[in-house]
C-alpha atoms as a PDB file:
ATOM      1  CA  UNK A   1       0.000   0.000   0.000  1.00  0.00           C
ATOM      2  CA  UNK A   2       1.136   3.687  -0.197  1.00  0.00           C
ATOM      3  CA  UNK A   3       1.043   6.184   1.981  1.00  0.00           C
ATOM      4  CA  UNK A   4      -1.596   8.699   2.304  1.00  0.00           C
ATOM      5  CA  UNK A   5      -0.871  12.191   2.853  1.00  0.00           C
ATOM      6  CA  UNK A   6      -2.127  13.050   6.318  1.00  0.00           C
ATOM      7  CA  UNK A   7      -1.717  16.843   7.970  1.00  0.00           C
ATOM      8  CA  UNK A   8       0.032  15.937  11.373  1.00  0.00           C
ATOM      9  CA  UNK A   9      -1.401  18.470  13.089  1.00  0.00           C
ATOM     10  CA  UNK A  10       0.323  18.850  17.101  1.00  0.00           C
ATOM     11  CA  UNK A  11      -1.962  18.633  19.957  1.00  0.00           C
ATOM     12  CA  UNK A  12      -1.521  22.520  21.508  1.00  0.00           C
ATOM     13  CA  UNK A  13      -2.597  20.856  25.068  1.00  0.00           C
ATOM     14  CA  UNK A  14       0.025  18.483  24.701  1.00  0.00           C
ATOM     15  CA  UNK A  15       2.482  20.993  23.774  1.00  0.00           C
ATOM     16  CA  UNK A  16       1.372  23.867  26.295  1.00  0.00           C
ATOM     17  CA  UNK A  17       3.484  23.310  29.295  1.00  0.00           C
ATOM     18  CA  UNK A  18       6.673  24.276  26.913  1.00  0.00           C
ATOM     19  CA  UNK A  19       5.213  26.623  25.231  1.00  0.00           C
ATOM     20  CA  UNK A  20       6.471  30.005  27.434  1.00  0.00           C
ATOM     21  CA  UNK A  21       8.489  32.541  25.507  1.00  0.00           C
ATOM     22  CA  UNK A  22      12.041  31.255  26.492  1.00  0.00           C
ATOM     23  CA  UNK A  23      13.516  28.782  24.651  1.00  0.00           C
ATOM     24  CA  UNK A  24      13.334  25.200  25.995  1.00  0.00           C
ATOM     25  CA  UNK A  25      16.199  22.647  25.835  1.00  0.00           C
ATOM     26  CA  UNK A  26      15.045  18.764  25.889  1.00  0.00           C
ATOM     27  CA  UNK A  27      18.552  17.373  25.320  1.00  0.00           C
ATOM     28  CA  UNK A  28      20.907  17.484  26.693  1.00  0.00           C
ATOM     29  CA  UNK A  29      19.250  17.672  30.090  1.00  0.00           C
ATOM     30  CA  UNK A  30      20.870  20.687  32.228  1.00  0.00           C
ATOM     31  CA  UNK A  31      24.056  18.918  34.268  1.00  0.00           C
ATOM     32  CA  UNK A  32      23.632  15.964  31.702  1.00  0.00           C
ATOM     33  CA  UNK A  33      27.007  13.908  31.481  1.00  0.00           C
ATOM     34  CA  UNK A  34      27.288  13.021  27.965  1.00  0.00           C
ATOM     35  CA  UNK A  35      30.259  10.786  26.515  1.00  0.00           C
ATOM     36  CA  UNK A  36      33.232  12.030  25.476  1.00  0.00           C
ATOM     37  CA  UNK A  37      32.261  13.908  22.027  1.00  0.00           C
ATOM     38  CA  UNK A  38      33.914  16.912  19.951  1.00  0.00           C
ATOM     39  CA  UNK A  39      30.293  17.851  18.745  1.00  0.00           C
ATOM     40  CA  UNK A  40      26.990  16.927  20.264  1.00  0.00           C
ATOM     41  CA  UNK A  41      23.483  17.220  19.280  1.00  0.00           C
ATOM     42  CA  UNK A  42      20.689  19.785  20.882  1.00  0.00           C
ATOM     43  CA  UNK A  43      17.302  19.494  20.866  1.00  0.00           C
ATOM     44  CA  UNK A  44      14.232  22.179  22.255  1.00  0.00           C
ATOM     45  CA  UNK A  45      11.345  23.865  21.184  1.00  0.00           C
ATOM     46  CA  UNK A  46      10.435  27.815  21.161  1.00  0.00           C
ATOM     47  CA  UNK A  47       6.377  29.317  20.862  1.00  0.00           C
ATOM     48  CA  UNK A  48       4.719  28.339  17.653  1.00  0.00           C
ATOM     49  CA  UNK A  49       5.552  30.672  14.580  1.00  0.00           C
ATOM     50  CA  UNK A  50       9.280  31.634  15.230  1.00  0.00           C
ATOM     51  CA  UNK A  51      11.633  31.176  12.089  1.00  0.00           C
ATOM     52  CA  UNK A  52      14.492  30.807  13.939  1.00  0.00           C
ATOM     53  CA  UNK A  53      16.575  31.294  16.963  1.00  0.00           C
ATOM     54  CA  UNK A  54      20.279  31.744  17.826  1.00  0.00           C
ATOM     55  CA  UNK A  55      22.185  28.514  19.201  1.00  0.00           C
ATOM     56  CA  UNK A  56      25.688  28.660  20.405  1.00  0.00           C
ATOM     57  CA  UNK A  57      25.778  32.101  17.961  1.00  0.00           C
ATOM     58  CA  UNK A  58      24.695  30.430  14.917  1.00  0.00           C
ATOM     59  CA  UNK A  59      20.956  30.793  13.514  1.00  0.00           C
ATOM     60  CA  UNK A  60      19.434  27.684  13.681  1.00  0.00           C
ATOM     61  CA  UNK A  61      15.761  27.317  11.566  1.00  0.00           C
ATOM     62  CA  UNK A  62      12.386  26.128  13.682  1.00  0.00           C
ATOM     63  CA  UNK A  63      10.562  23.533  12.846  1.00  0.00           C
ATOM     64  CA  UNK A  64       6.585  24.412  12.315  1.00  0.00           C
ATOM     65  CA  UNK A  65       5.802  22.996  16.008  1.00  0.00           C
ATOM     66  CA  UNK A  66       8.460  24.991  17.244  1.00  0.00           C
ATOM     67  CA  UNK A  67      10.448  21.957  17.748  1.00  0.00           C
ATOM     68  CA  UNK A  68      14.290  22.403  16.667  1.00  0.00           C
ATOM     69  CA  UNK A  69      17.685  20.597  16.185  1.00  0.00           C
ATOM     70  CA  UNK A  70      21.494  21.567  15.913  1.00  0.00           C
ATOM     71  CA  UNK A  71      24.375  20.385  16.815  1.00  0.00           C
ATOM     72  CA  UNK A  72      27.311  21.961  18.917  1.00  0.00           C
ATOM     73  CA  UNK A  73      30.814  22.584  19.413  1.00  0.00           C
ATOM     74  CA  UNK A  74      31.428  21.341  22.726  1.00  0.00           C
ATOM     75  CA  UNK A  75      34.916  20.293  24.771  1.00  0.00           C
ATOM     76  CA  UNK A  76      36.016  17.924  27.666  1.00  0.00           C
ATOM     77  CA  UNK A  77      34.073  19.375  31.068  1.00  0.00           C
ATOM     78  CA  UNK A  78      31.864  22.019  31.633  1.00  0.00           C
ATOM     79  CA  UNK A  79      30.156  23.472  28.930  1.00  0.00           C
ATOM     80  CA  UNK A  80      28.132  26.407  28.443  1.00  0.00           C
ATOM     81  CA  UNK A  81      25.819  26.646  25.628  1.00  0.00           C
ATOM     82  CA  UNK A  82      24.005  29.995  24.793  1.00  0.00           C
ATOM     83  CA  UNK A  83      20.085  29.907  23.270  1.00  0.00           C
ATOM     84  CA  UNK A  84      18.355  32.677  21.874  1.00  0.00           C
ATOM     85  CA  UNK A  85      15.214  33.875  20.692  1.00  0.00           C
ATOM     86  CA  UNK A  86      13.016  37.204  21.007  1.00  0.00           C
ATOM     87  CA  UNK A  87      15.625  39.183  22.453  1.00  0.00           C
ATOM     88  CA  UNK A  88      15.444  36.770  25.466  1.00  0.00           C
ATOM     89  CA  UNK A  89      18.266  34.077  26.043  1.00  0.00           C
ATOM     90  CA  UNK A  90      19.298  31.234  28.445  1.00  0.00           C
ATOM     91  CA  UNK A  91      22.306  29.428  29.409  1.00  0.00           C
ATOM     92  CA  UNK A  92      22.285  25.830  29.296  1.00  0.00           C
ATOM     93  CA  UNK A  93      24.878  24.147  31.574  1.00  0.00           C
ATOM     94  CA  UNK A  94      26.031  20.435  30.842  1.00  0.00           C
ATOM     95  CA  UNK A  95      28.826  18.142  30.728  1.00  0.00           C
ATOM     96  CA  UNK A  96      30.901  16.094  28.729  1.00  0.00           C
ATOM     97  CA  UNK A  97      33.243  13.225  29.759  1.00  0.00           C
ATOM     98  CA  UNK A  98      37.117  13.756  29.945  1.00  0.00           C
ATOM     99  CA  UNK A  99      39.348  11.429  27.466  1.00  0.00           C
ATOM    100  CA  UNK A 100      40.503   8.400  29.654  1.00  0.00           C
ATOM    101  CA  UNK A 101      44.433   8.657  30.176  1.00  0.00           C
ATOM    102  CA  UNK A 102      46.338   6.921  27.915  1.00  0.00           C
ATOM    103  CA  UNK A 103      47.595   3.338  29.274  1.00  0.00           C
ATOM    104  CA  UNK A 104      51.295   3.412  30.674  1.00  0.00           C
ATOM    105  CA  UNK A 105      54.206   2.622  28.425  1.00  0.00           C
ATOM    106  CA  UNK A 106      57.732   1.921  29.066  1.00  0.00           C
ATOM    107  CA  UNK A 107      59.710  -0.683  30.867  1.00  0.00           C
ATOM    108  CA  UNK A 108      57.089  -0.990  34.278  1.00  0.00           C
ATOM    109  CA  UNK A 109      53.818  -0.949  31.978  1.00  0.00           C
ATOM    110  CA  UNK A 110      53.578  -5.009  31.940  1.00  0.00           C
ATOM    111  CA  UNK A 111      51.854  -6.585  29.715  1.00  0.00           C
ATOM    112  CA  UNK A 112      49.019  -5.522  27.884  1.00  0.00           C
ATOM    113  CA  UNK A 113      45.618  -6.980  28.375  1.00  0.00           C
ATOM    114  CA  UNK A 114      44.217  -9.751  26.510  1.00  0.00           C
ATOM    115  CA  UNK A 115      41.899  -8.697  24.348  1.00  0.00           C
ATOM    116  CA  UNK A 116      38.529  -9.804  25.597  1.00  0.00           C
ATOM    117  CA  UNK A 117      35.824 -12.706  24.210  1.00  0.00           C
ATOM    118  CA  UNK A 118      32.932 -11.235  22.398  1.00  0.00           C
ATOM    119  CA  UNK A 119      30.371 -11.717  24.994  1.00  0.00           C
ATOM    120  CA  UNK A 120      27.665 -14.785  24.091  1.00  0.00           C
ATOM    121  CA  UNK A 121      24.570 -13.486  24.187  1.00  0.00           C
ATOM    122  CA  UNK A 122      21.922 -16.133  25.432  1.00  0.00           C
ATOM    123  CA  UNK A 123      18.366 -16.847  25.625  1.00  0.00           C
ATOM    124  CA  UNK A 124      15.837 -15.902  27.977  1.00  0.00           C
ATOM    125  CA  UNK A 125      15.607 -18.126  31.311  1.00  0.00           C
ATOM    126  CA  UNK A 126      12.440 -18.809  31.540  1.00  0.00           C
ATOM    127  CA  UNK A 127      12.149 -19.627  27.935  1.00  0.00           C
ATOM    128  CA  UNK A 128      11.817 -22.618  26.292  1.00  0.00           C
ATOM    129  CA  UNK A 129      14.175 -23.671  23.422  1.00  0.00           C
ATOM    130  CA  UNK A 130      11.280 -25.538  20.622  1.00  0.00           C
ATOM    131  CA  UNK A 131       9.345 -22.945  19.086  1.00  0.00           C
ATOM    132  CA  UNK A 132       5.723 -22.803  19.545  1.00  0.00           C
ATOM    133  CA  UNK A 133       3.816 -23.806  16.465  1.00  0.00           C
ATOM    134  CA  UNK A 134       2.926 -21.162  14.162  1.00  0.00           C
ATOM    135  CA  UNK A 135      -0.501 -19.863  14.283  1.00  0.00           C
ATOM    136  CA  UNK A 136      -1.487 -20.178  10.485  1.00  0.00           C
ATOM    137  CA  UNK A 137      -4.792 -21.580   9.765  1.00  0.00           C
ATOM    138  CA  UNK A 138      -6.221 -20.426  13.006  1.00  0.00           C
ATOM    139  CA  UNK A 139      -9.012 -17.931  14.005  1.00  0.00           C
ATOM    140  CA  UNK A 140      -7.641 -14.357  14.553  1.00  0.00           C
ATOM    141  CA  UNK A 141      -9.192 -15.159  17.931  1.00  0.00           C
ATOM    142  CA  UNK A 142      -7.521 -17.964  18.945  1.00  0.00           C
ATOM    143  CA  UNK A 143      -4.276 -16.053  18.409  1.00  0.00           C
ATOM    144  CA  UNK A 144      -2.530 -14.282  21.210  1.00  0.00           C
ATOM    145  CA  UNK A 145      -0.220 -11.315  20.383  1.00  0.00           C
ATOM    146  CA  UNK A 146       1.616  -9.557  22.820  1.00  0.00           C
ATOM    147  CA  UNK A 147       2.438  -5.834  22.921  1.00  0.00           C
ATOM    148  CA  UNK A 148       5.151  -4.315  24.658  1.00  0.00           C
ATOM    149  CA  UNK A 149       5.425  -0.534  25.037  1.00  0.00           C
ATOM    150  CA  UNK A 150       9.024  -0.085  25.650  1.00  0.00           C
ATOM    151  CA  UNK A 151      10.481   1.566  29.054  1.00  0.00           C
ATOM    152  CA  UNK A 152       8.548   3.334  31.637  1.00  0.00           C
ATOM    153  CA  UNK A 153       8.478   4.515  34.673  1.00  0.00           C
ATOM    154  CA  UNK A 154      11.898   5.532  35.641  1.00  0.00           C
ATOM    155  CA  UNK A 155      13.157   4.198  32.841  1.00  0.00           C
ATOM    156  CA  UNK A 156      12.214   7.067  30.507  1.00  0.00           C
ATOM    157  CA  UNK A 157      14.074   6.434  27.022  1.00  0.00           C
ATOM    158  CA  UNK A 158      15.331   9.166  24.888  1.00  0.00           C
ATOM    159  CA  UNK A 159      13.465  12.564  24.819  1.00  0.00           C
ATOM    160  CA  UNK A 160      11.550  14.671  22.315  1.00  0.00           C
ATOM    161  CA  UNK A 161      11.965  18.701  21.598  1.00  0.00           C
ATOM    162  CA  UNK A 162       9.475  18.991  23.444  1.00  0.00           C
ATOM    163  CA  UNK A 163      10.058  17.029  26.160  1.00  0.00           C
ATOM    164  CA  UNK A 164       8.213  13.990  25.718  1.00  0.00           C
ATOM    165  CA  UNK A 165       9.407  10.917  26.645  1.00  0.00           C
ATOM    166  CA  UNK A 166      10.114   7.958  24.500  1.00  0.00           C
ATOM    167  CA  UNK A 167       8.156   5.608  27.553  1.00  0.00           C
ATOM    168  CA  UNK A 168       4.998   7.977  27.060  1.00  0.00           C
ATOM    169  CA  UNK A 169       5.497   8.181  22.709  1.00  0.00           C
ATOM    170  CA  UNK A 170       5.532   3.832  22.741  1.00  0.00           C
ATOM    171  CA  UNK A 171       2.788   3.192  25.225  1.00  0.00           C
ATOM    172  CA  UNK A 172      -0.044   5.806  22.718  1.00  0.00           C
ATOM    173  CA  UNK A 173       1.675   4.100  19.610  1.00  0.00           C
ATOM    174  CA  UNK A 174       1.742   0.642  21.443  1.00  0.00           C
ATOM    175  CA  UNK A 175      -2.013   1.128  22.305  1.00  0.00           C
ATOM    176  CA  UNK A 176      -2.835   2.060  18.822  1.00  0.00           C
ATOM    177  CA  UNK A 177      -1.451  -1.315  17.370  1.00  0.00           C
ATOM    178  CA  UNK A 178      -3.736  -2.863  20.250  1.00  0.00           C
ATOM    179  CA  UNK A 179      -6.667  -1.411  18.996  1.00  0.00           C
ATOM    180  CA  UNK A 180      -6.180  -1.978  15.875  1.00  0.00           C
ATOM    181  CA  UNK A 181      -5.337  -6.286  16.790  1.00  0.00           C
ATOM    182  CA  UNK A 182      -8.209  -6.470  18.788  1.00  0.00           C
ATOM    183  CA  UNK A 183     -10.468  -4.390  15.749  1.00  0.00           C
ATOM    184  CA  UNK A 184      -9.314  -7.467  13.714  1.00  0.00           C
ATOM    185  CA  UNK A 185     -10.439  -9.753  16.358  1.00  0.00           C
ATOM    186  CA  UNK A 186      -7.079 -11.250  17.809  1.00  0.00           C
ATOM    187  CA  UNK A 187      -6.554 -11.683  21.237  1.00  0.00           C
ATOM    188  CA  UNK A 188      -3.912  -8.990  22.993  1.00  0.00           C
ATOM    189  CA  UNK A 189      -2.039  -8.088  25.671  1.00  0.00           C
ATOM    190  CA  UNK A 190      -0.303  -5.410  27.183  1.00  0.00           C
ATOM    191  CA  UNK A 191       2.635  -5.707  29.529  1.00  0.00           C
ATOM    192  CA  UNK A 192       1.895  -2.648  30.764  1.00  0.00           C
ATOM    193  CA  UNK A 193      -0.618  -0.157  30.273  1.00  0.00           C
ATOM    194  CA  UNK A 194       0.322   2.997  32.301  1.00  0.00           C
ATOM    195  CA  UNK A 195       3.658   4.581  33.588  1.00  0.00           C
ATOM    196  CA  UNK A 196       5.081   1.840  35.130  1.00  0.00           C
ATOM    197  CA  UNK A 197       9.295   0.553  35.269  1.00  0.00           C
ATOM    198  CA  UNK A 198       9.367  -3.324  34.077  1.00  0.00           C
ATOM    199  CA  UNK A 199      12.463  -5.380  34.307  1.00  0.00           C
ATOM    200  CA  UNK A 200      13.482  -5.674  30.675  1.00  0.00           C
ATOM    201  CA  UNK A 201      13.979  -9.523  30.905  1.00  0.00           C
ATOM    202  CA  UNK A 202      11.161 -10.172  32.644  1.00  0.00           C
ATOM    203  CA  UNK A 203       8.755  -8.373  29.729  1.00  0.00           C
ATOM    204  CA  UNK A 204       8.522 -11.183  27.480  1.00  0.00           C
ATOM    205  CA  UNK A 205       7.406 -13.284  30.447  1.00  0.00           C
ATOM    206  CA  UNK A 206       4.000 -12.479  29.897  1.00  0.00           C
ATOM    207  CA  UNK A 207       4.260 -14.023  26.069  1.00  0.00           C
ATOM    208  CA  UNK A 208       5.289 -17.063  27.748  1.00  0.00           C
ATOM    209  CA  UNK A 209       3.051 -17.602  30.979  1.00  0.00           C
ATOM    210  CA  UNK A 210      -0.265 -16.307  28.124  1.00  0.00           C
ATOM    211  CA  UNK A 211       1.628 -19.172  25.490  1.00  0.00           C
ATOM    212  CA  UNK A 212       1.519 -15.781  22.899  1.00  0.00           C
ATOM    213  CA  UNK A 213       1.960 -16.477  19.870  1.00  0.00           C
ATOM    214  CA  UNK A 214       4.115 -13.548  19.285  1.00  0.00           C
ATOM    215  CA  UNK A 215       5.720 -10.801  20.583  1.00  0.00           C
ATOM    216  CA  UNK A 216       6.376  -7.145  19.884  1.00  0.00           C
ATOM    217  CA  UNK A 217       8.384  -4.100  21.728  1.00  0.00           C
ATOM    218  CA  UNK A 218       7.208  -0.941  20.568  1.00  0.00           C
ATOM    219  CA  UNK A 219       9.804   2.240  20.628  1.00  0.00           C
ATOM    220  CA  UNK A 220      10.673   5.152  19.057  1.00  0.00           C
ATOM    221  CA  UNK A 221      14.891   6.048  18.336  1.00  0.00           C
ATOM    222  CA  UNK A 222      17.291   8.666  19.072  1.00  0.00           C
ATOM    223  CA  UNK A 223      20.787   9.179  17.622  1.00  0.00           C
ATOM    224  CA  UNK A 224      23.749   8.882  19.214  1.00  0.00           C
ATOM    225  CA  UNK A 225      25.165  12.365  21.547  1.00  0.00           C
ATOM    226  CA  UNK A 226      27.090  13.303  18.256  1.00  0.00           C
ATOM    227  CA  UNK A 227      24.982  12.651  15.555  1.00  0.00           C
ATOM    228  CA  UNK A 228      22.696  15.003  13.439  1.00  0.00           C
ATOM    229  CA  UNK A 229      18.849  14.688  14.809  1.00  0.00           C
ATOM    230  CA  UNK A 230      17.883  15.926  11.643  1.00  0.00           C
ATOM    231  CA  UNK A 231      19.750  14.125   9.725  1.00  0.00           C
ATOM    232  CA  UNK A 232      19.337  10.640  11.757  1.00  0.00           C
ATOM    233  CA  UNK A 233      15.698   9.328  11.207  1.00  0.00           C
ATOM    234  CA  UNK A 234      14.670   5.839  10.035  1.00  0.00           C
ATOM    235  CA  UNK A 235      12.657   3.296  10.595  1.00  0.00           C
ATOM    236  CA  UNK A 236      13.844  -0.624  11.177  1.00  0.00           C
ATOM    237  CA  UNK A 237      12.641  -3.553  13.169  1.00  0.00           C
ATOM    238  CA  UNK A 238      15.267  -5.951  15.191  1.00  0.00           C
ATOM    239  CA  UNK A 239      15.199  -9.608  15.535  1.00  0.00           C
ATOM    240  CA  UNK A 240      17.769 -12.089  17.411  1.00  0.00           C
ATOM    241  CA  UNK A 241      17.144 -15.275  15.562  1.00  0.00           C
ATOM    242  CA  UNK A 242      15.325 -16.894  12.676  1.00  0.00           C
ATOM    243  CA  UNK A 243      12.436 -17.024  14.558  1.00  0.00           C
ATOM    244  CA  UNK A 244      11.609 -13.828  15.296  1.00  0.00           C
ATOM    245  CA  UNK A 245      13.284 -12.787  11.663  1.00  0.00           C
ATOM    246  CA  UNK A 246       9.974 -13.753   9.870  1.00  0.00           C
ATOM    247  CA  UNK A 247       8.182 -11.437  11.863  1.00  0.00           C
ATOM    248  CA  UNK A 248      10.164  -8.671  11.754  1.00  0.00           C
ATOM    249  CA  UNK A 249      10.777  -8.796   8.100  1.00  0.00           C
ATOM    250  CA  UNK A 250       6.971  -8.824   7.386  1.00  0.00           C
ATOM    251  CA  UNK A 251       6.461  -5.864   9.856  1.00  0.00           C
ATOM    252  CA  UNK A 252       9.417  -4.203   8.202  1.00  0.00           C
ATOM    253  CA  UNK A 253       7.863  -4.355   4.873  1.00  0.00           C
ATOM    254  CA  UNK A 254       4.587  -3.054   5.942  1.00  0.00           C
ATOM    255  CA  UNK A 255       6.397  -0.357   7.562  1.00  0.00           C
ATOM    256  CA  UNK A 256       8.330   0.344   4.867  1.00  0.00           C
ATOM    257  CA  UNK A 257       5.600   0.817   2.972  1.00  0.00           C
ATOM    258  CA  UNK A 258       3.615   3.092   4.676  1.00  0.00           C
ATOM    259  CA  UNK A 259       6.095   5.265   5.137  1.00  0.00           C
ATOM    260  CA  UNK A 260       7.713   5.699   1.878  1.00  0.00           C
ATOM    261  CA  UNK A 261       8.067   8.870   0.963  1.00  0.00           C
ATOM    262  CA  UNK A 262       8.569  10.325   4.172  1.00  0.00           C
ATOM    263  CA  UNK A 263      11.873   8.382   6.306  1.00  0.00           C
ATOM    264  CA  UNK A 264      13.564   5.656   4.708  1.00  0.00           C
ATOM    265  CA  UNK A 265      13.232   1.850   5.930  1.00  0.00           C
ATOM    266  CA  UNK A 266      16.195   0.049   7.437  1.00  0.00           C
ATOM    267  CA  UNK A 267      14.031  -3.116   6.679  1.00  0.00           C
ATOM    268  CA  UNK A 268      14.733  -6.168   9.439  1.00  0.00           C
ATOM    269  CA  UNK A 269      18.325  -5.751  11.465  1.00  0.00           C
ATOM    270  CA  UNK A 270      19.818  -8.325  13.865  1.00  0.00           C
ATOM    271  CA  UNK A 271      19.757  -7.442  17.511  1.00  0.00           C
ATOM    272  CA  UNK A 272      20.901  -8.792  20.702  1.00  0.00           C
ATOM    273  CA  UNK A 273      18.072  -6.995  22.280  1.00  0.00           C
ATOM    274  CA  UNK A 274      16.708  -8.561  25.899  1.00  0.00           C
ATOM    275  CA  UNK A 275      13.044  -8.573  24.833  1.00  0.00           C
ATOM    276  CA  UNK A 276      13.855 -10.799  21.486  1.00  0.00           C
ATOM    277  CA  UNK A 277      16.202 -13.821  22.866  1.00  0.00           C
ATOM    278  CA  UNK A 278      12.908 -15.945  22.672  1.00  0.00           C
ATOM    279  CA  UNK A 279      13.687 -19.160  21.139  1.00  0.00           C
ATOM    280  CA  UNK A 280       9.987 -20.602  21.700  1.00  0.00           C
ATOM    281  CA  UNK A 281       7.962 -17.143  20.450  1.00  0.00           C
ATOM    282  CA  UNK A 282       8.913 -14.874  17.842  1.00  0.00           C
ATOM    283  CA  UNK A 283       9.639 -11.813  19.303  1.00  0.00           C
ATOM    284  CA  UNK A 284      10.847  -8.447  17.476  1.00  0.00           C
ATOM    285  CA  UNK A 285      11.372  -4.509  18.339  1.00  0.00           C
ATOM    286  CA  UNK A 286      10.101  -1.821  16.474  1.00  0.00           C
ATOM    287  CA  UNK A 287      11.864   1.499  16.009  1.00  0.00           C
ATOM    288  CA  UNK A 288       8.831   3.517  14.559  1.00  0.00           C
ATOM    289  CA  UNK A 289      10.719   6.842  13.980  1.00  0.00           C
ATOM    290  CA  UNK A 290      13.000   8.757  15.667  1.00  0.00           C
ATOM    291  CA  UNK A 291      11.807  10.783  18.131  1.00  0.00           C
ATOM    292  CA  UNK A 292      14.690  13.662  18.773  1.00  0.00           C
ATOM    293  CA  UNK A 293      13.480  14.728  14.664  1.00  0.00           C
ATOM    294  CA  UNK A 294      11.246  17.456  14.718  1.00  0.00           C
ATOM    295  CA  UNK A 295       9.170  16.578  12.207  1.00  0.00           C
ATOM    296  CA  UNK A 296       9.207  12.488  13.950  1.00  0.00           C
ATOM    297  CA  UNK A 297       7.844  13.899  17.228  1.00  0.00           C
ATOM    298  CA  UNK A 298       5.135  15.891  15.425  1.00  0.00           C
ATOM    299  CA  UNK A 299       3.946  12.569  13.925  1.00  0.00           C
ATOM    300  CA  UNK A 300       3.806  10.887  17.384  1.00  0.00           C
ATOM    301  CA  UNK A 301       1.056  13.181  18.427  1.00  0.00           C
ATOM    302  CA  UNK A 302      -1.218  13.038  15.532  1.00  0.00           C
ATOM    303  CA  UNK A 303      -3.584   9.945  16.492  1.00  0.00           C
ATOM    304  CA  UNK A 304      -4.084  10.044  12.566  1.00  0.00           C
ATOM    305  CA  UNK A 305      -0.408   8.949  11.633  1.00  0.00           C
ATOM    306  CA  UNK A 306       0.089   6.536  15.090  1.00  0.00           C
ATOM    307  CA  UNK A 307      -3.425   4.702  13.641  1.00  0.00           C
ATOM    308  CA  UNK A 308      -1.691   4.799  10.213  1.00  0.00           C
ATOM    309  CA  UNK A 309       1.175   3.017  11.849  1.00  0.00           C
ATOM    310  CA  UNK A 310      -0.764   0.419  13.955  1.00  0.00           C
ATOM    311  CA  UNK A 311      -2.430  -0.492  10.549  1.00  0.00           C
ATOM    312  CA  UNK A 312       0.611  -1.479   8.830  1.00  0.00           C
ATOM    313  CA  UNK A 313       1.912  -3.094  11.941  1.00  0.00           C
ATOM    314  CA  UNK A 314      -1.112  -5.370  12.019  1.00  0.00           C
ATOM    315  CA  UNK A 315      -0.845  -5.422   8.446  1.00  0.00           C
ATOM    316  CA  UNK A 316       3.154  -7.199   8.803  1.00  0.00           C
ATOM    317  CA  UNK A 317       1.826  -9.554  11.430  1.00  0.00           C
ATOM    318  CA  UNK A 318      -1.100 -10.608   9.298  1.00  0.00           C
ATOM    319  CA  UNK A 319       1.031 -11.369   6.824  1.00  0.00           C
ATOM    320  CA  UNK A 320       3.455 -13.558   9.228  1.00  0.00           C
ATOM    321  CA  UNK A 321       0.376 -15.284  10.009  1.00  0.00           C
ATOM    322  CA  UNK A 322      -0.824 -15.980   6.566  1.00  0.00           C
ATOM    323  CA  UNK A 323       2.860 -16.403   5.707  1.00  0.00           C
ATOM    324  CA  UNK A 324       2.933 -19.750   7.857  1.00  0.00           C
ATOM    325  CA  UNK A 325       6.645 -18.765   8.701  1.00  0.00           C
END
């Protein structure tokens, strides 16, 4: 299918509580350690209907929503990072990690470390190891899917412009693709379905107590501290083994699909990811979009586009399902 042309219009009550006339900074947070970097990314928002404002002396243009993106100059330490806009301006304090010292040399260095294994990453506990047979041929309601809105609580994920967080942007897209299962009539659960912190191994537990027939982390990305959030904006779903790989690849393509035209698809990648190392239920993780991109966190709160996207999730898994894979 291709994608429709929606107007992702920003919820002003979601957005009011940045919307004062100074200009906001998202990311880093103030005092934030970041890693050691020689340029890092910024992130903030301004009122509706500025054009631009000045970061670190350099203009830098708004997004629409107010939302905008640049990256800095920054060194080992403090660092001080000036924002303007309206003739009003703020200091934003953070930090940046210090180089590690350089190992010792010479005649009392010793010898050098051995390089270590790469680390074996293994399968869930609690898991079985013979996968569960595959639900084709069966009722949609006799078919349990299980839908896991990544972090939460505590655990917030990355951050938006405006300062939403990534546990808030899964948990409306994650509810979406529920709606739109149980529209279809499949059976589905939630492992959680308010601001709550979950042990990350222990989410997929709920796929194996309910004997799911699938399961699937919802989240949305960031880029690295030195990469270009306006620049850095995909979409991709993760699998750990062949199992879960025929899920994520039909999600991918469905994805893919829908949003063509708009942020290119990284298709199905490999992952090592806690919430896939199912070897009885295929499990995957969706990266939707990237929510640090101005114009990715304006899609989050358009219930328009996040139905859009729960279609062509349920889309991928119904075609898993009718796959027989």
């Amino acid at each position: 299918m291709k994608r429709a042309s929606f107007a992702f219009a920003l919820s002003l009550a979601a957005l009011a509580a940045r919307g004062d006339s100074l200009p906001s900074i998202a990311f880093p947070a103030a005092g934030q350690r970041l890693p050691n970097v020689e340029r890092a990314y910024m992130i903030g928002s301004v009122p509706r209907g500025a054009t631009n404002i000045v970061v670190q002396g350099r203009n830098v243009e708004v997004y629409r929503t107010g939302a905008w993106a640049t990256m800095v100059d920054v060194a080992e330490g403090t660092n001080t990072v000036e924002v303007a806009f309206g003739g009003l301006a703020t200091n934003h304090v953070f930090h940046v990690a210090f180089k590690p010292a350089p190992a010792a040399t010479g005649g009392n260095a010793g010898p050098a470390a051995a390089p270590q294994p790469p680390k074996e990453w293994k399968k869930l506990d609690y898991c079985g190891d013979e996968p569960k047979p595959h639900p084709a041929g069966r009722q949609p309601s006799e078919v349990t899917i299980v839908i896991d809105p990544g972090h939460g609580g505590s655990d917030t994920g990355a951050v938006s412009p405006h300062g939403l967080y990534e546990k808030n942007a899964n948990l409306l897209q994650a509810s979406a693709v529920r709606a739109e299962l149980e529209r279809r009539g499949y059976r589905v659960l939630m492992t959680r379905s308010d601001d709550r912190a979950l042990v990350l191994t222990e989410r997929p537990r709920l796929a194996h107590s309910e004997n799911a027939d699938a399961f699937v982390s919802i989240h949305h990305n960031a880029p690295a501290a030195n990469q270009d959030p306006s620049t850095a904006r995909y979409t991709a779903v993760y699998a750990w083994n062949p199992l879960g790989d025929a899920l994520a690849e039909a999600i991918a393509a469905r994805l893919g699909l829908a949003l063509e035209g708009e942020i290119p698809s990284k298709g199905r990648l490999h992952a090592n990811f806690a919430v896939t190392r199912n070897p009885e239920i295929p499990s995957c993780l969706v990266e939707v979009d990237f929510i640090t991109s101005p114009a990715g966190e304006e899609g989050i709160f358009s219930p328009v586009r996040r139905r859009f996207l729960a279609e062509a999730i349920a889309d991928g898994i119904e075609d898993w399902i009718g796959g027989g894979r």
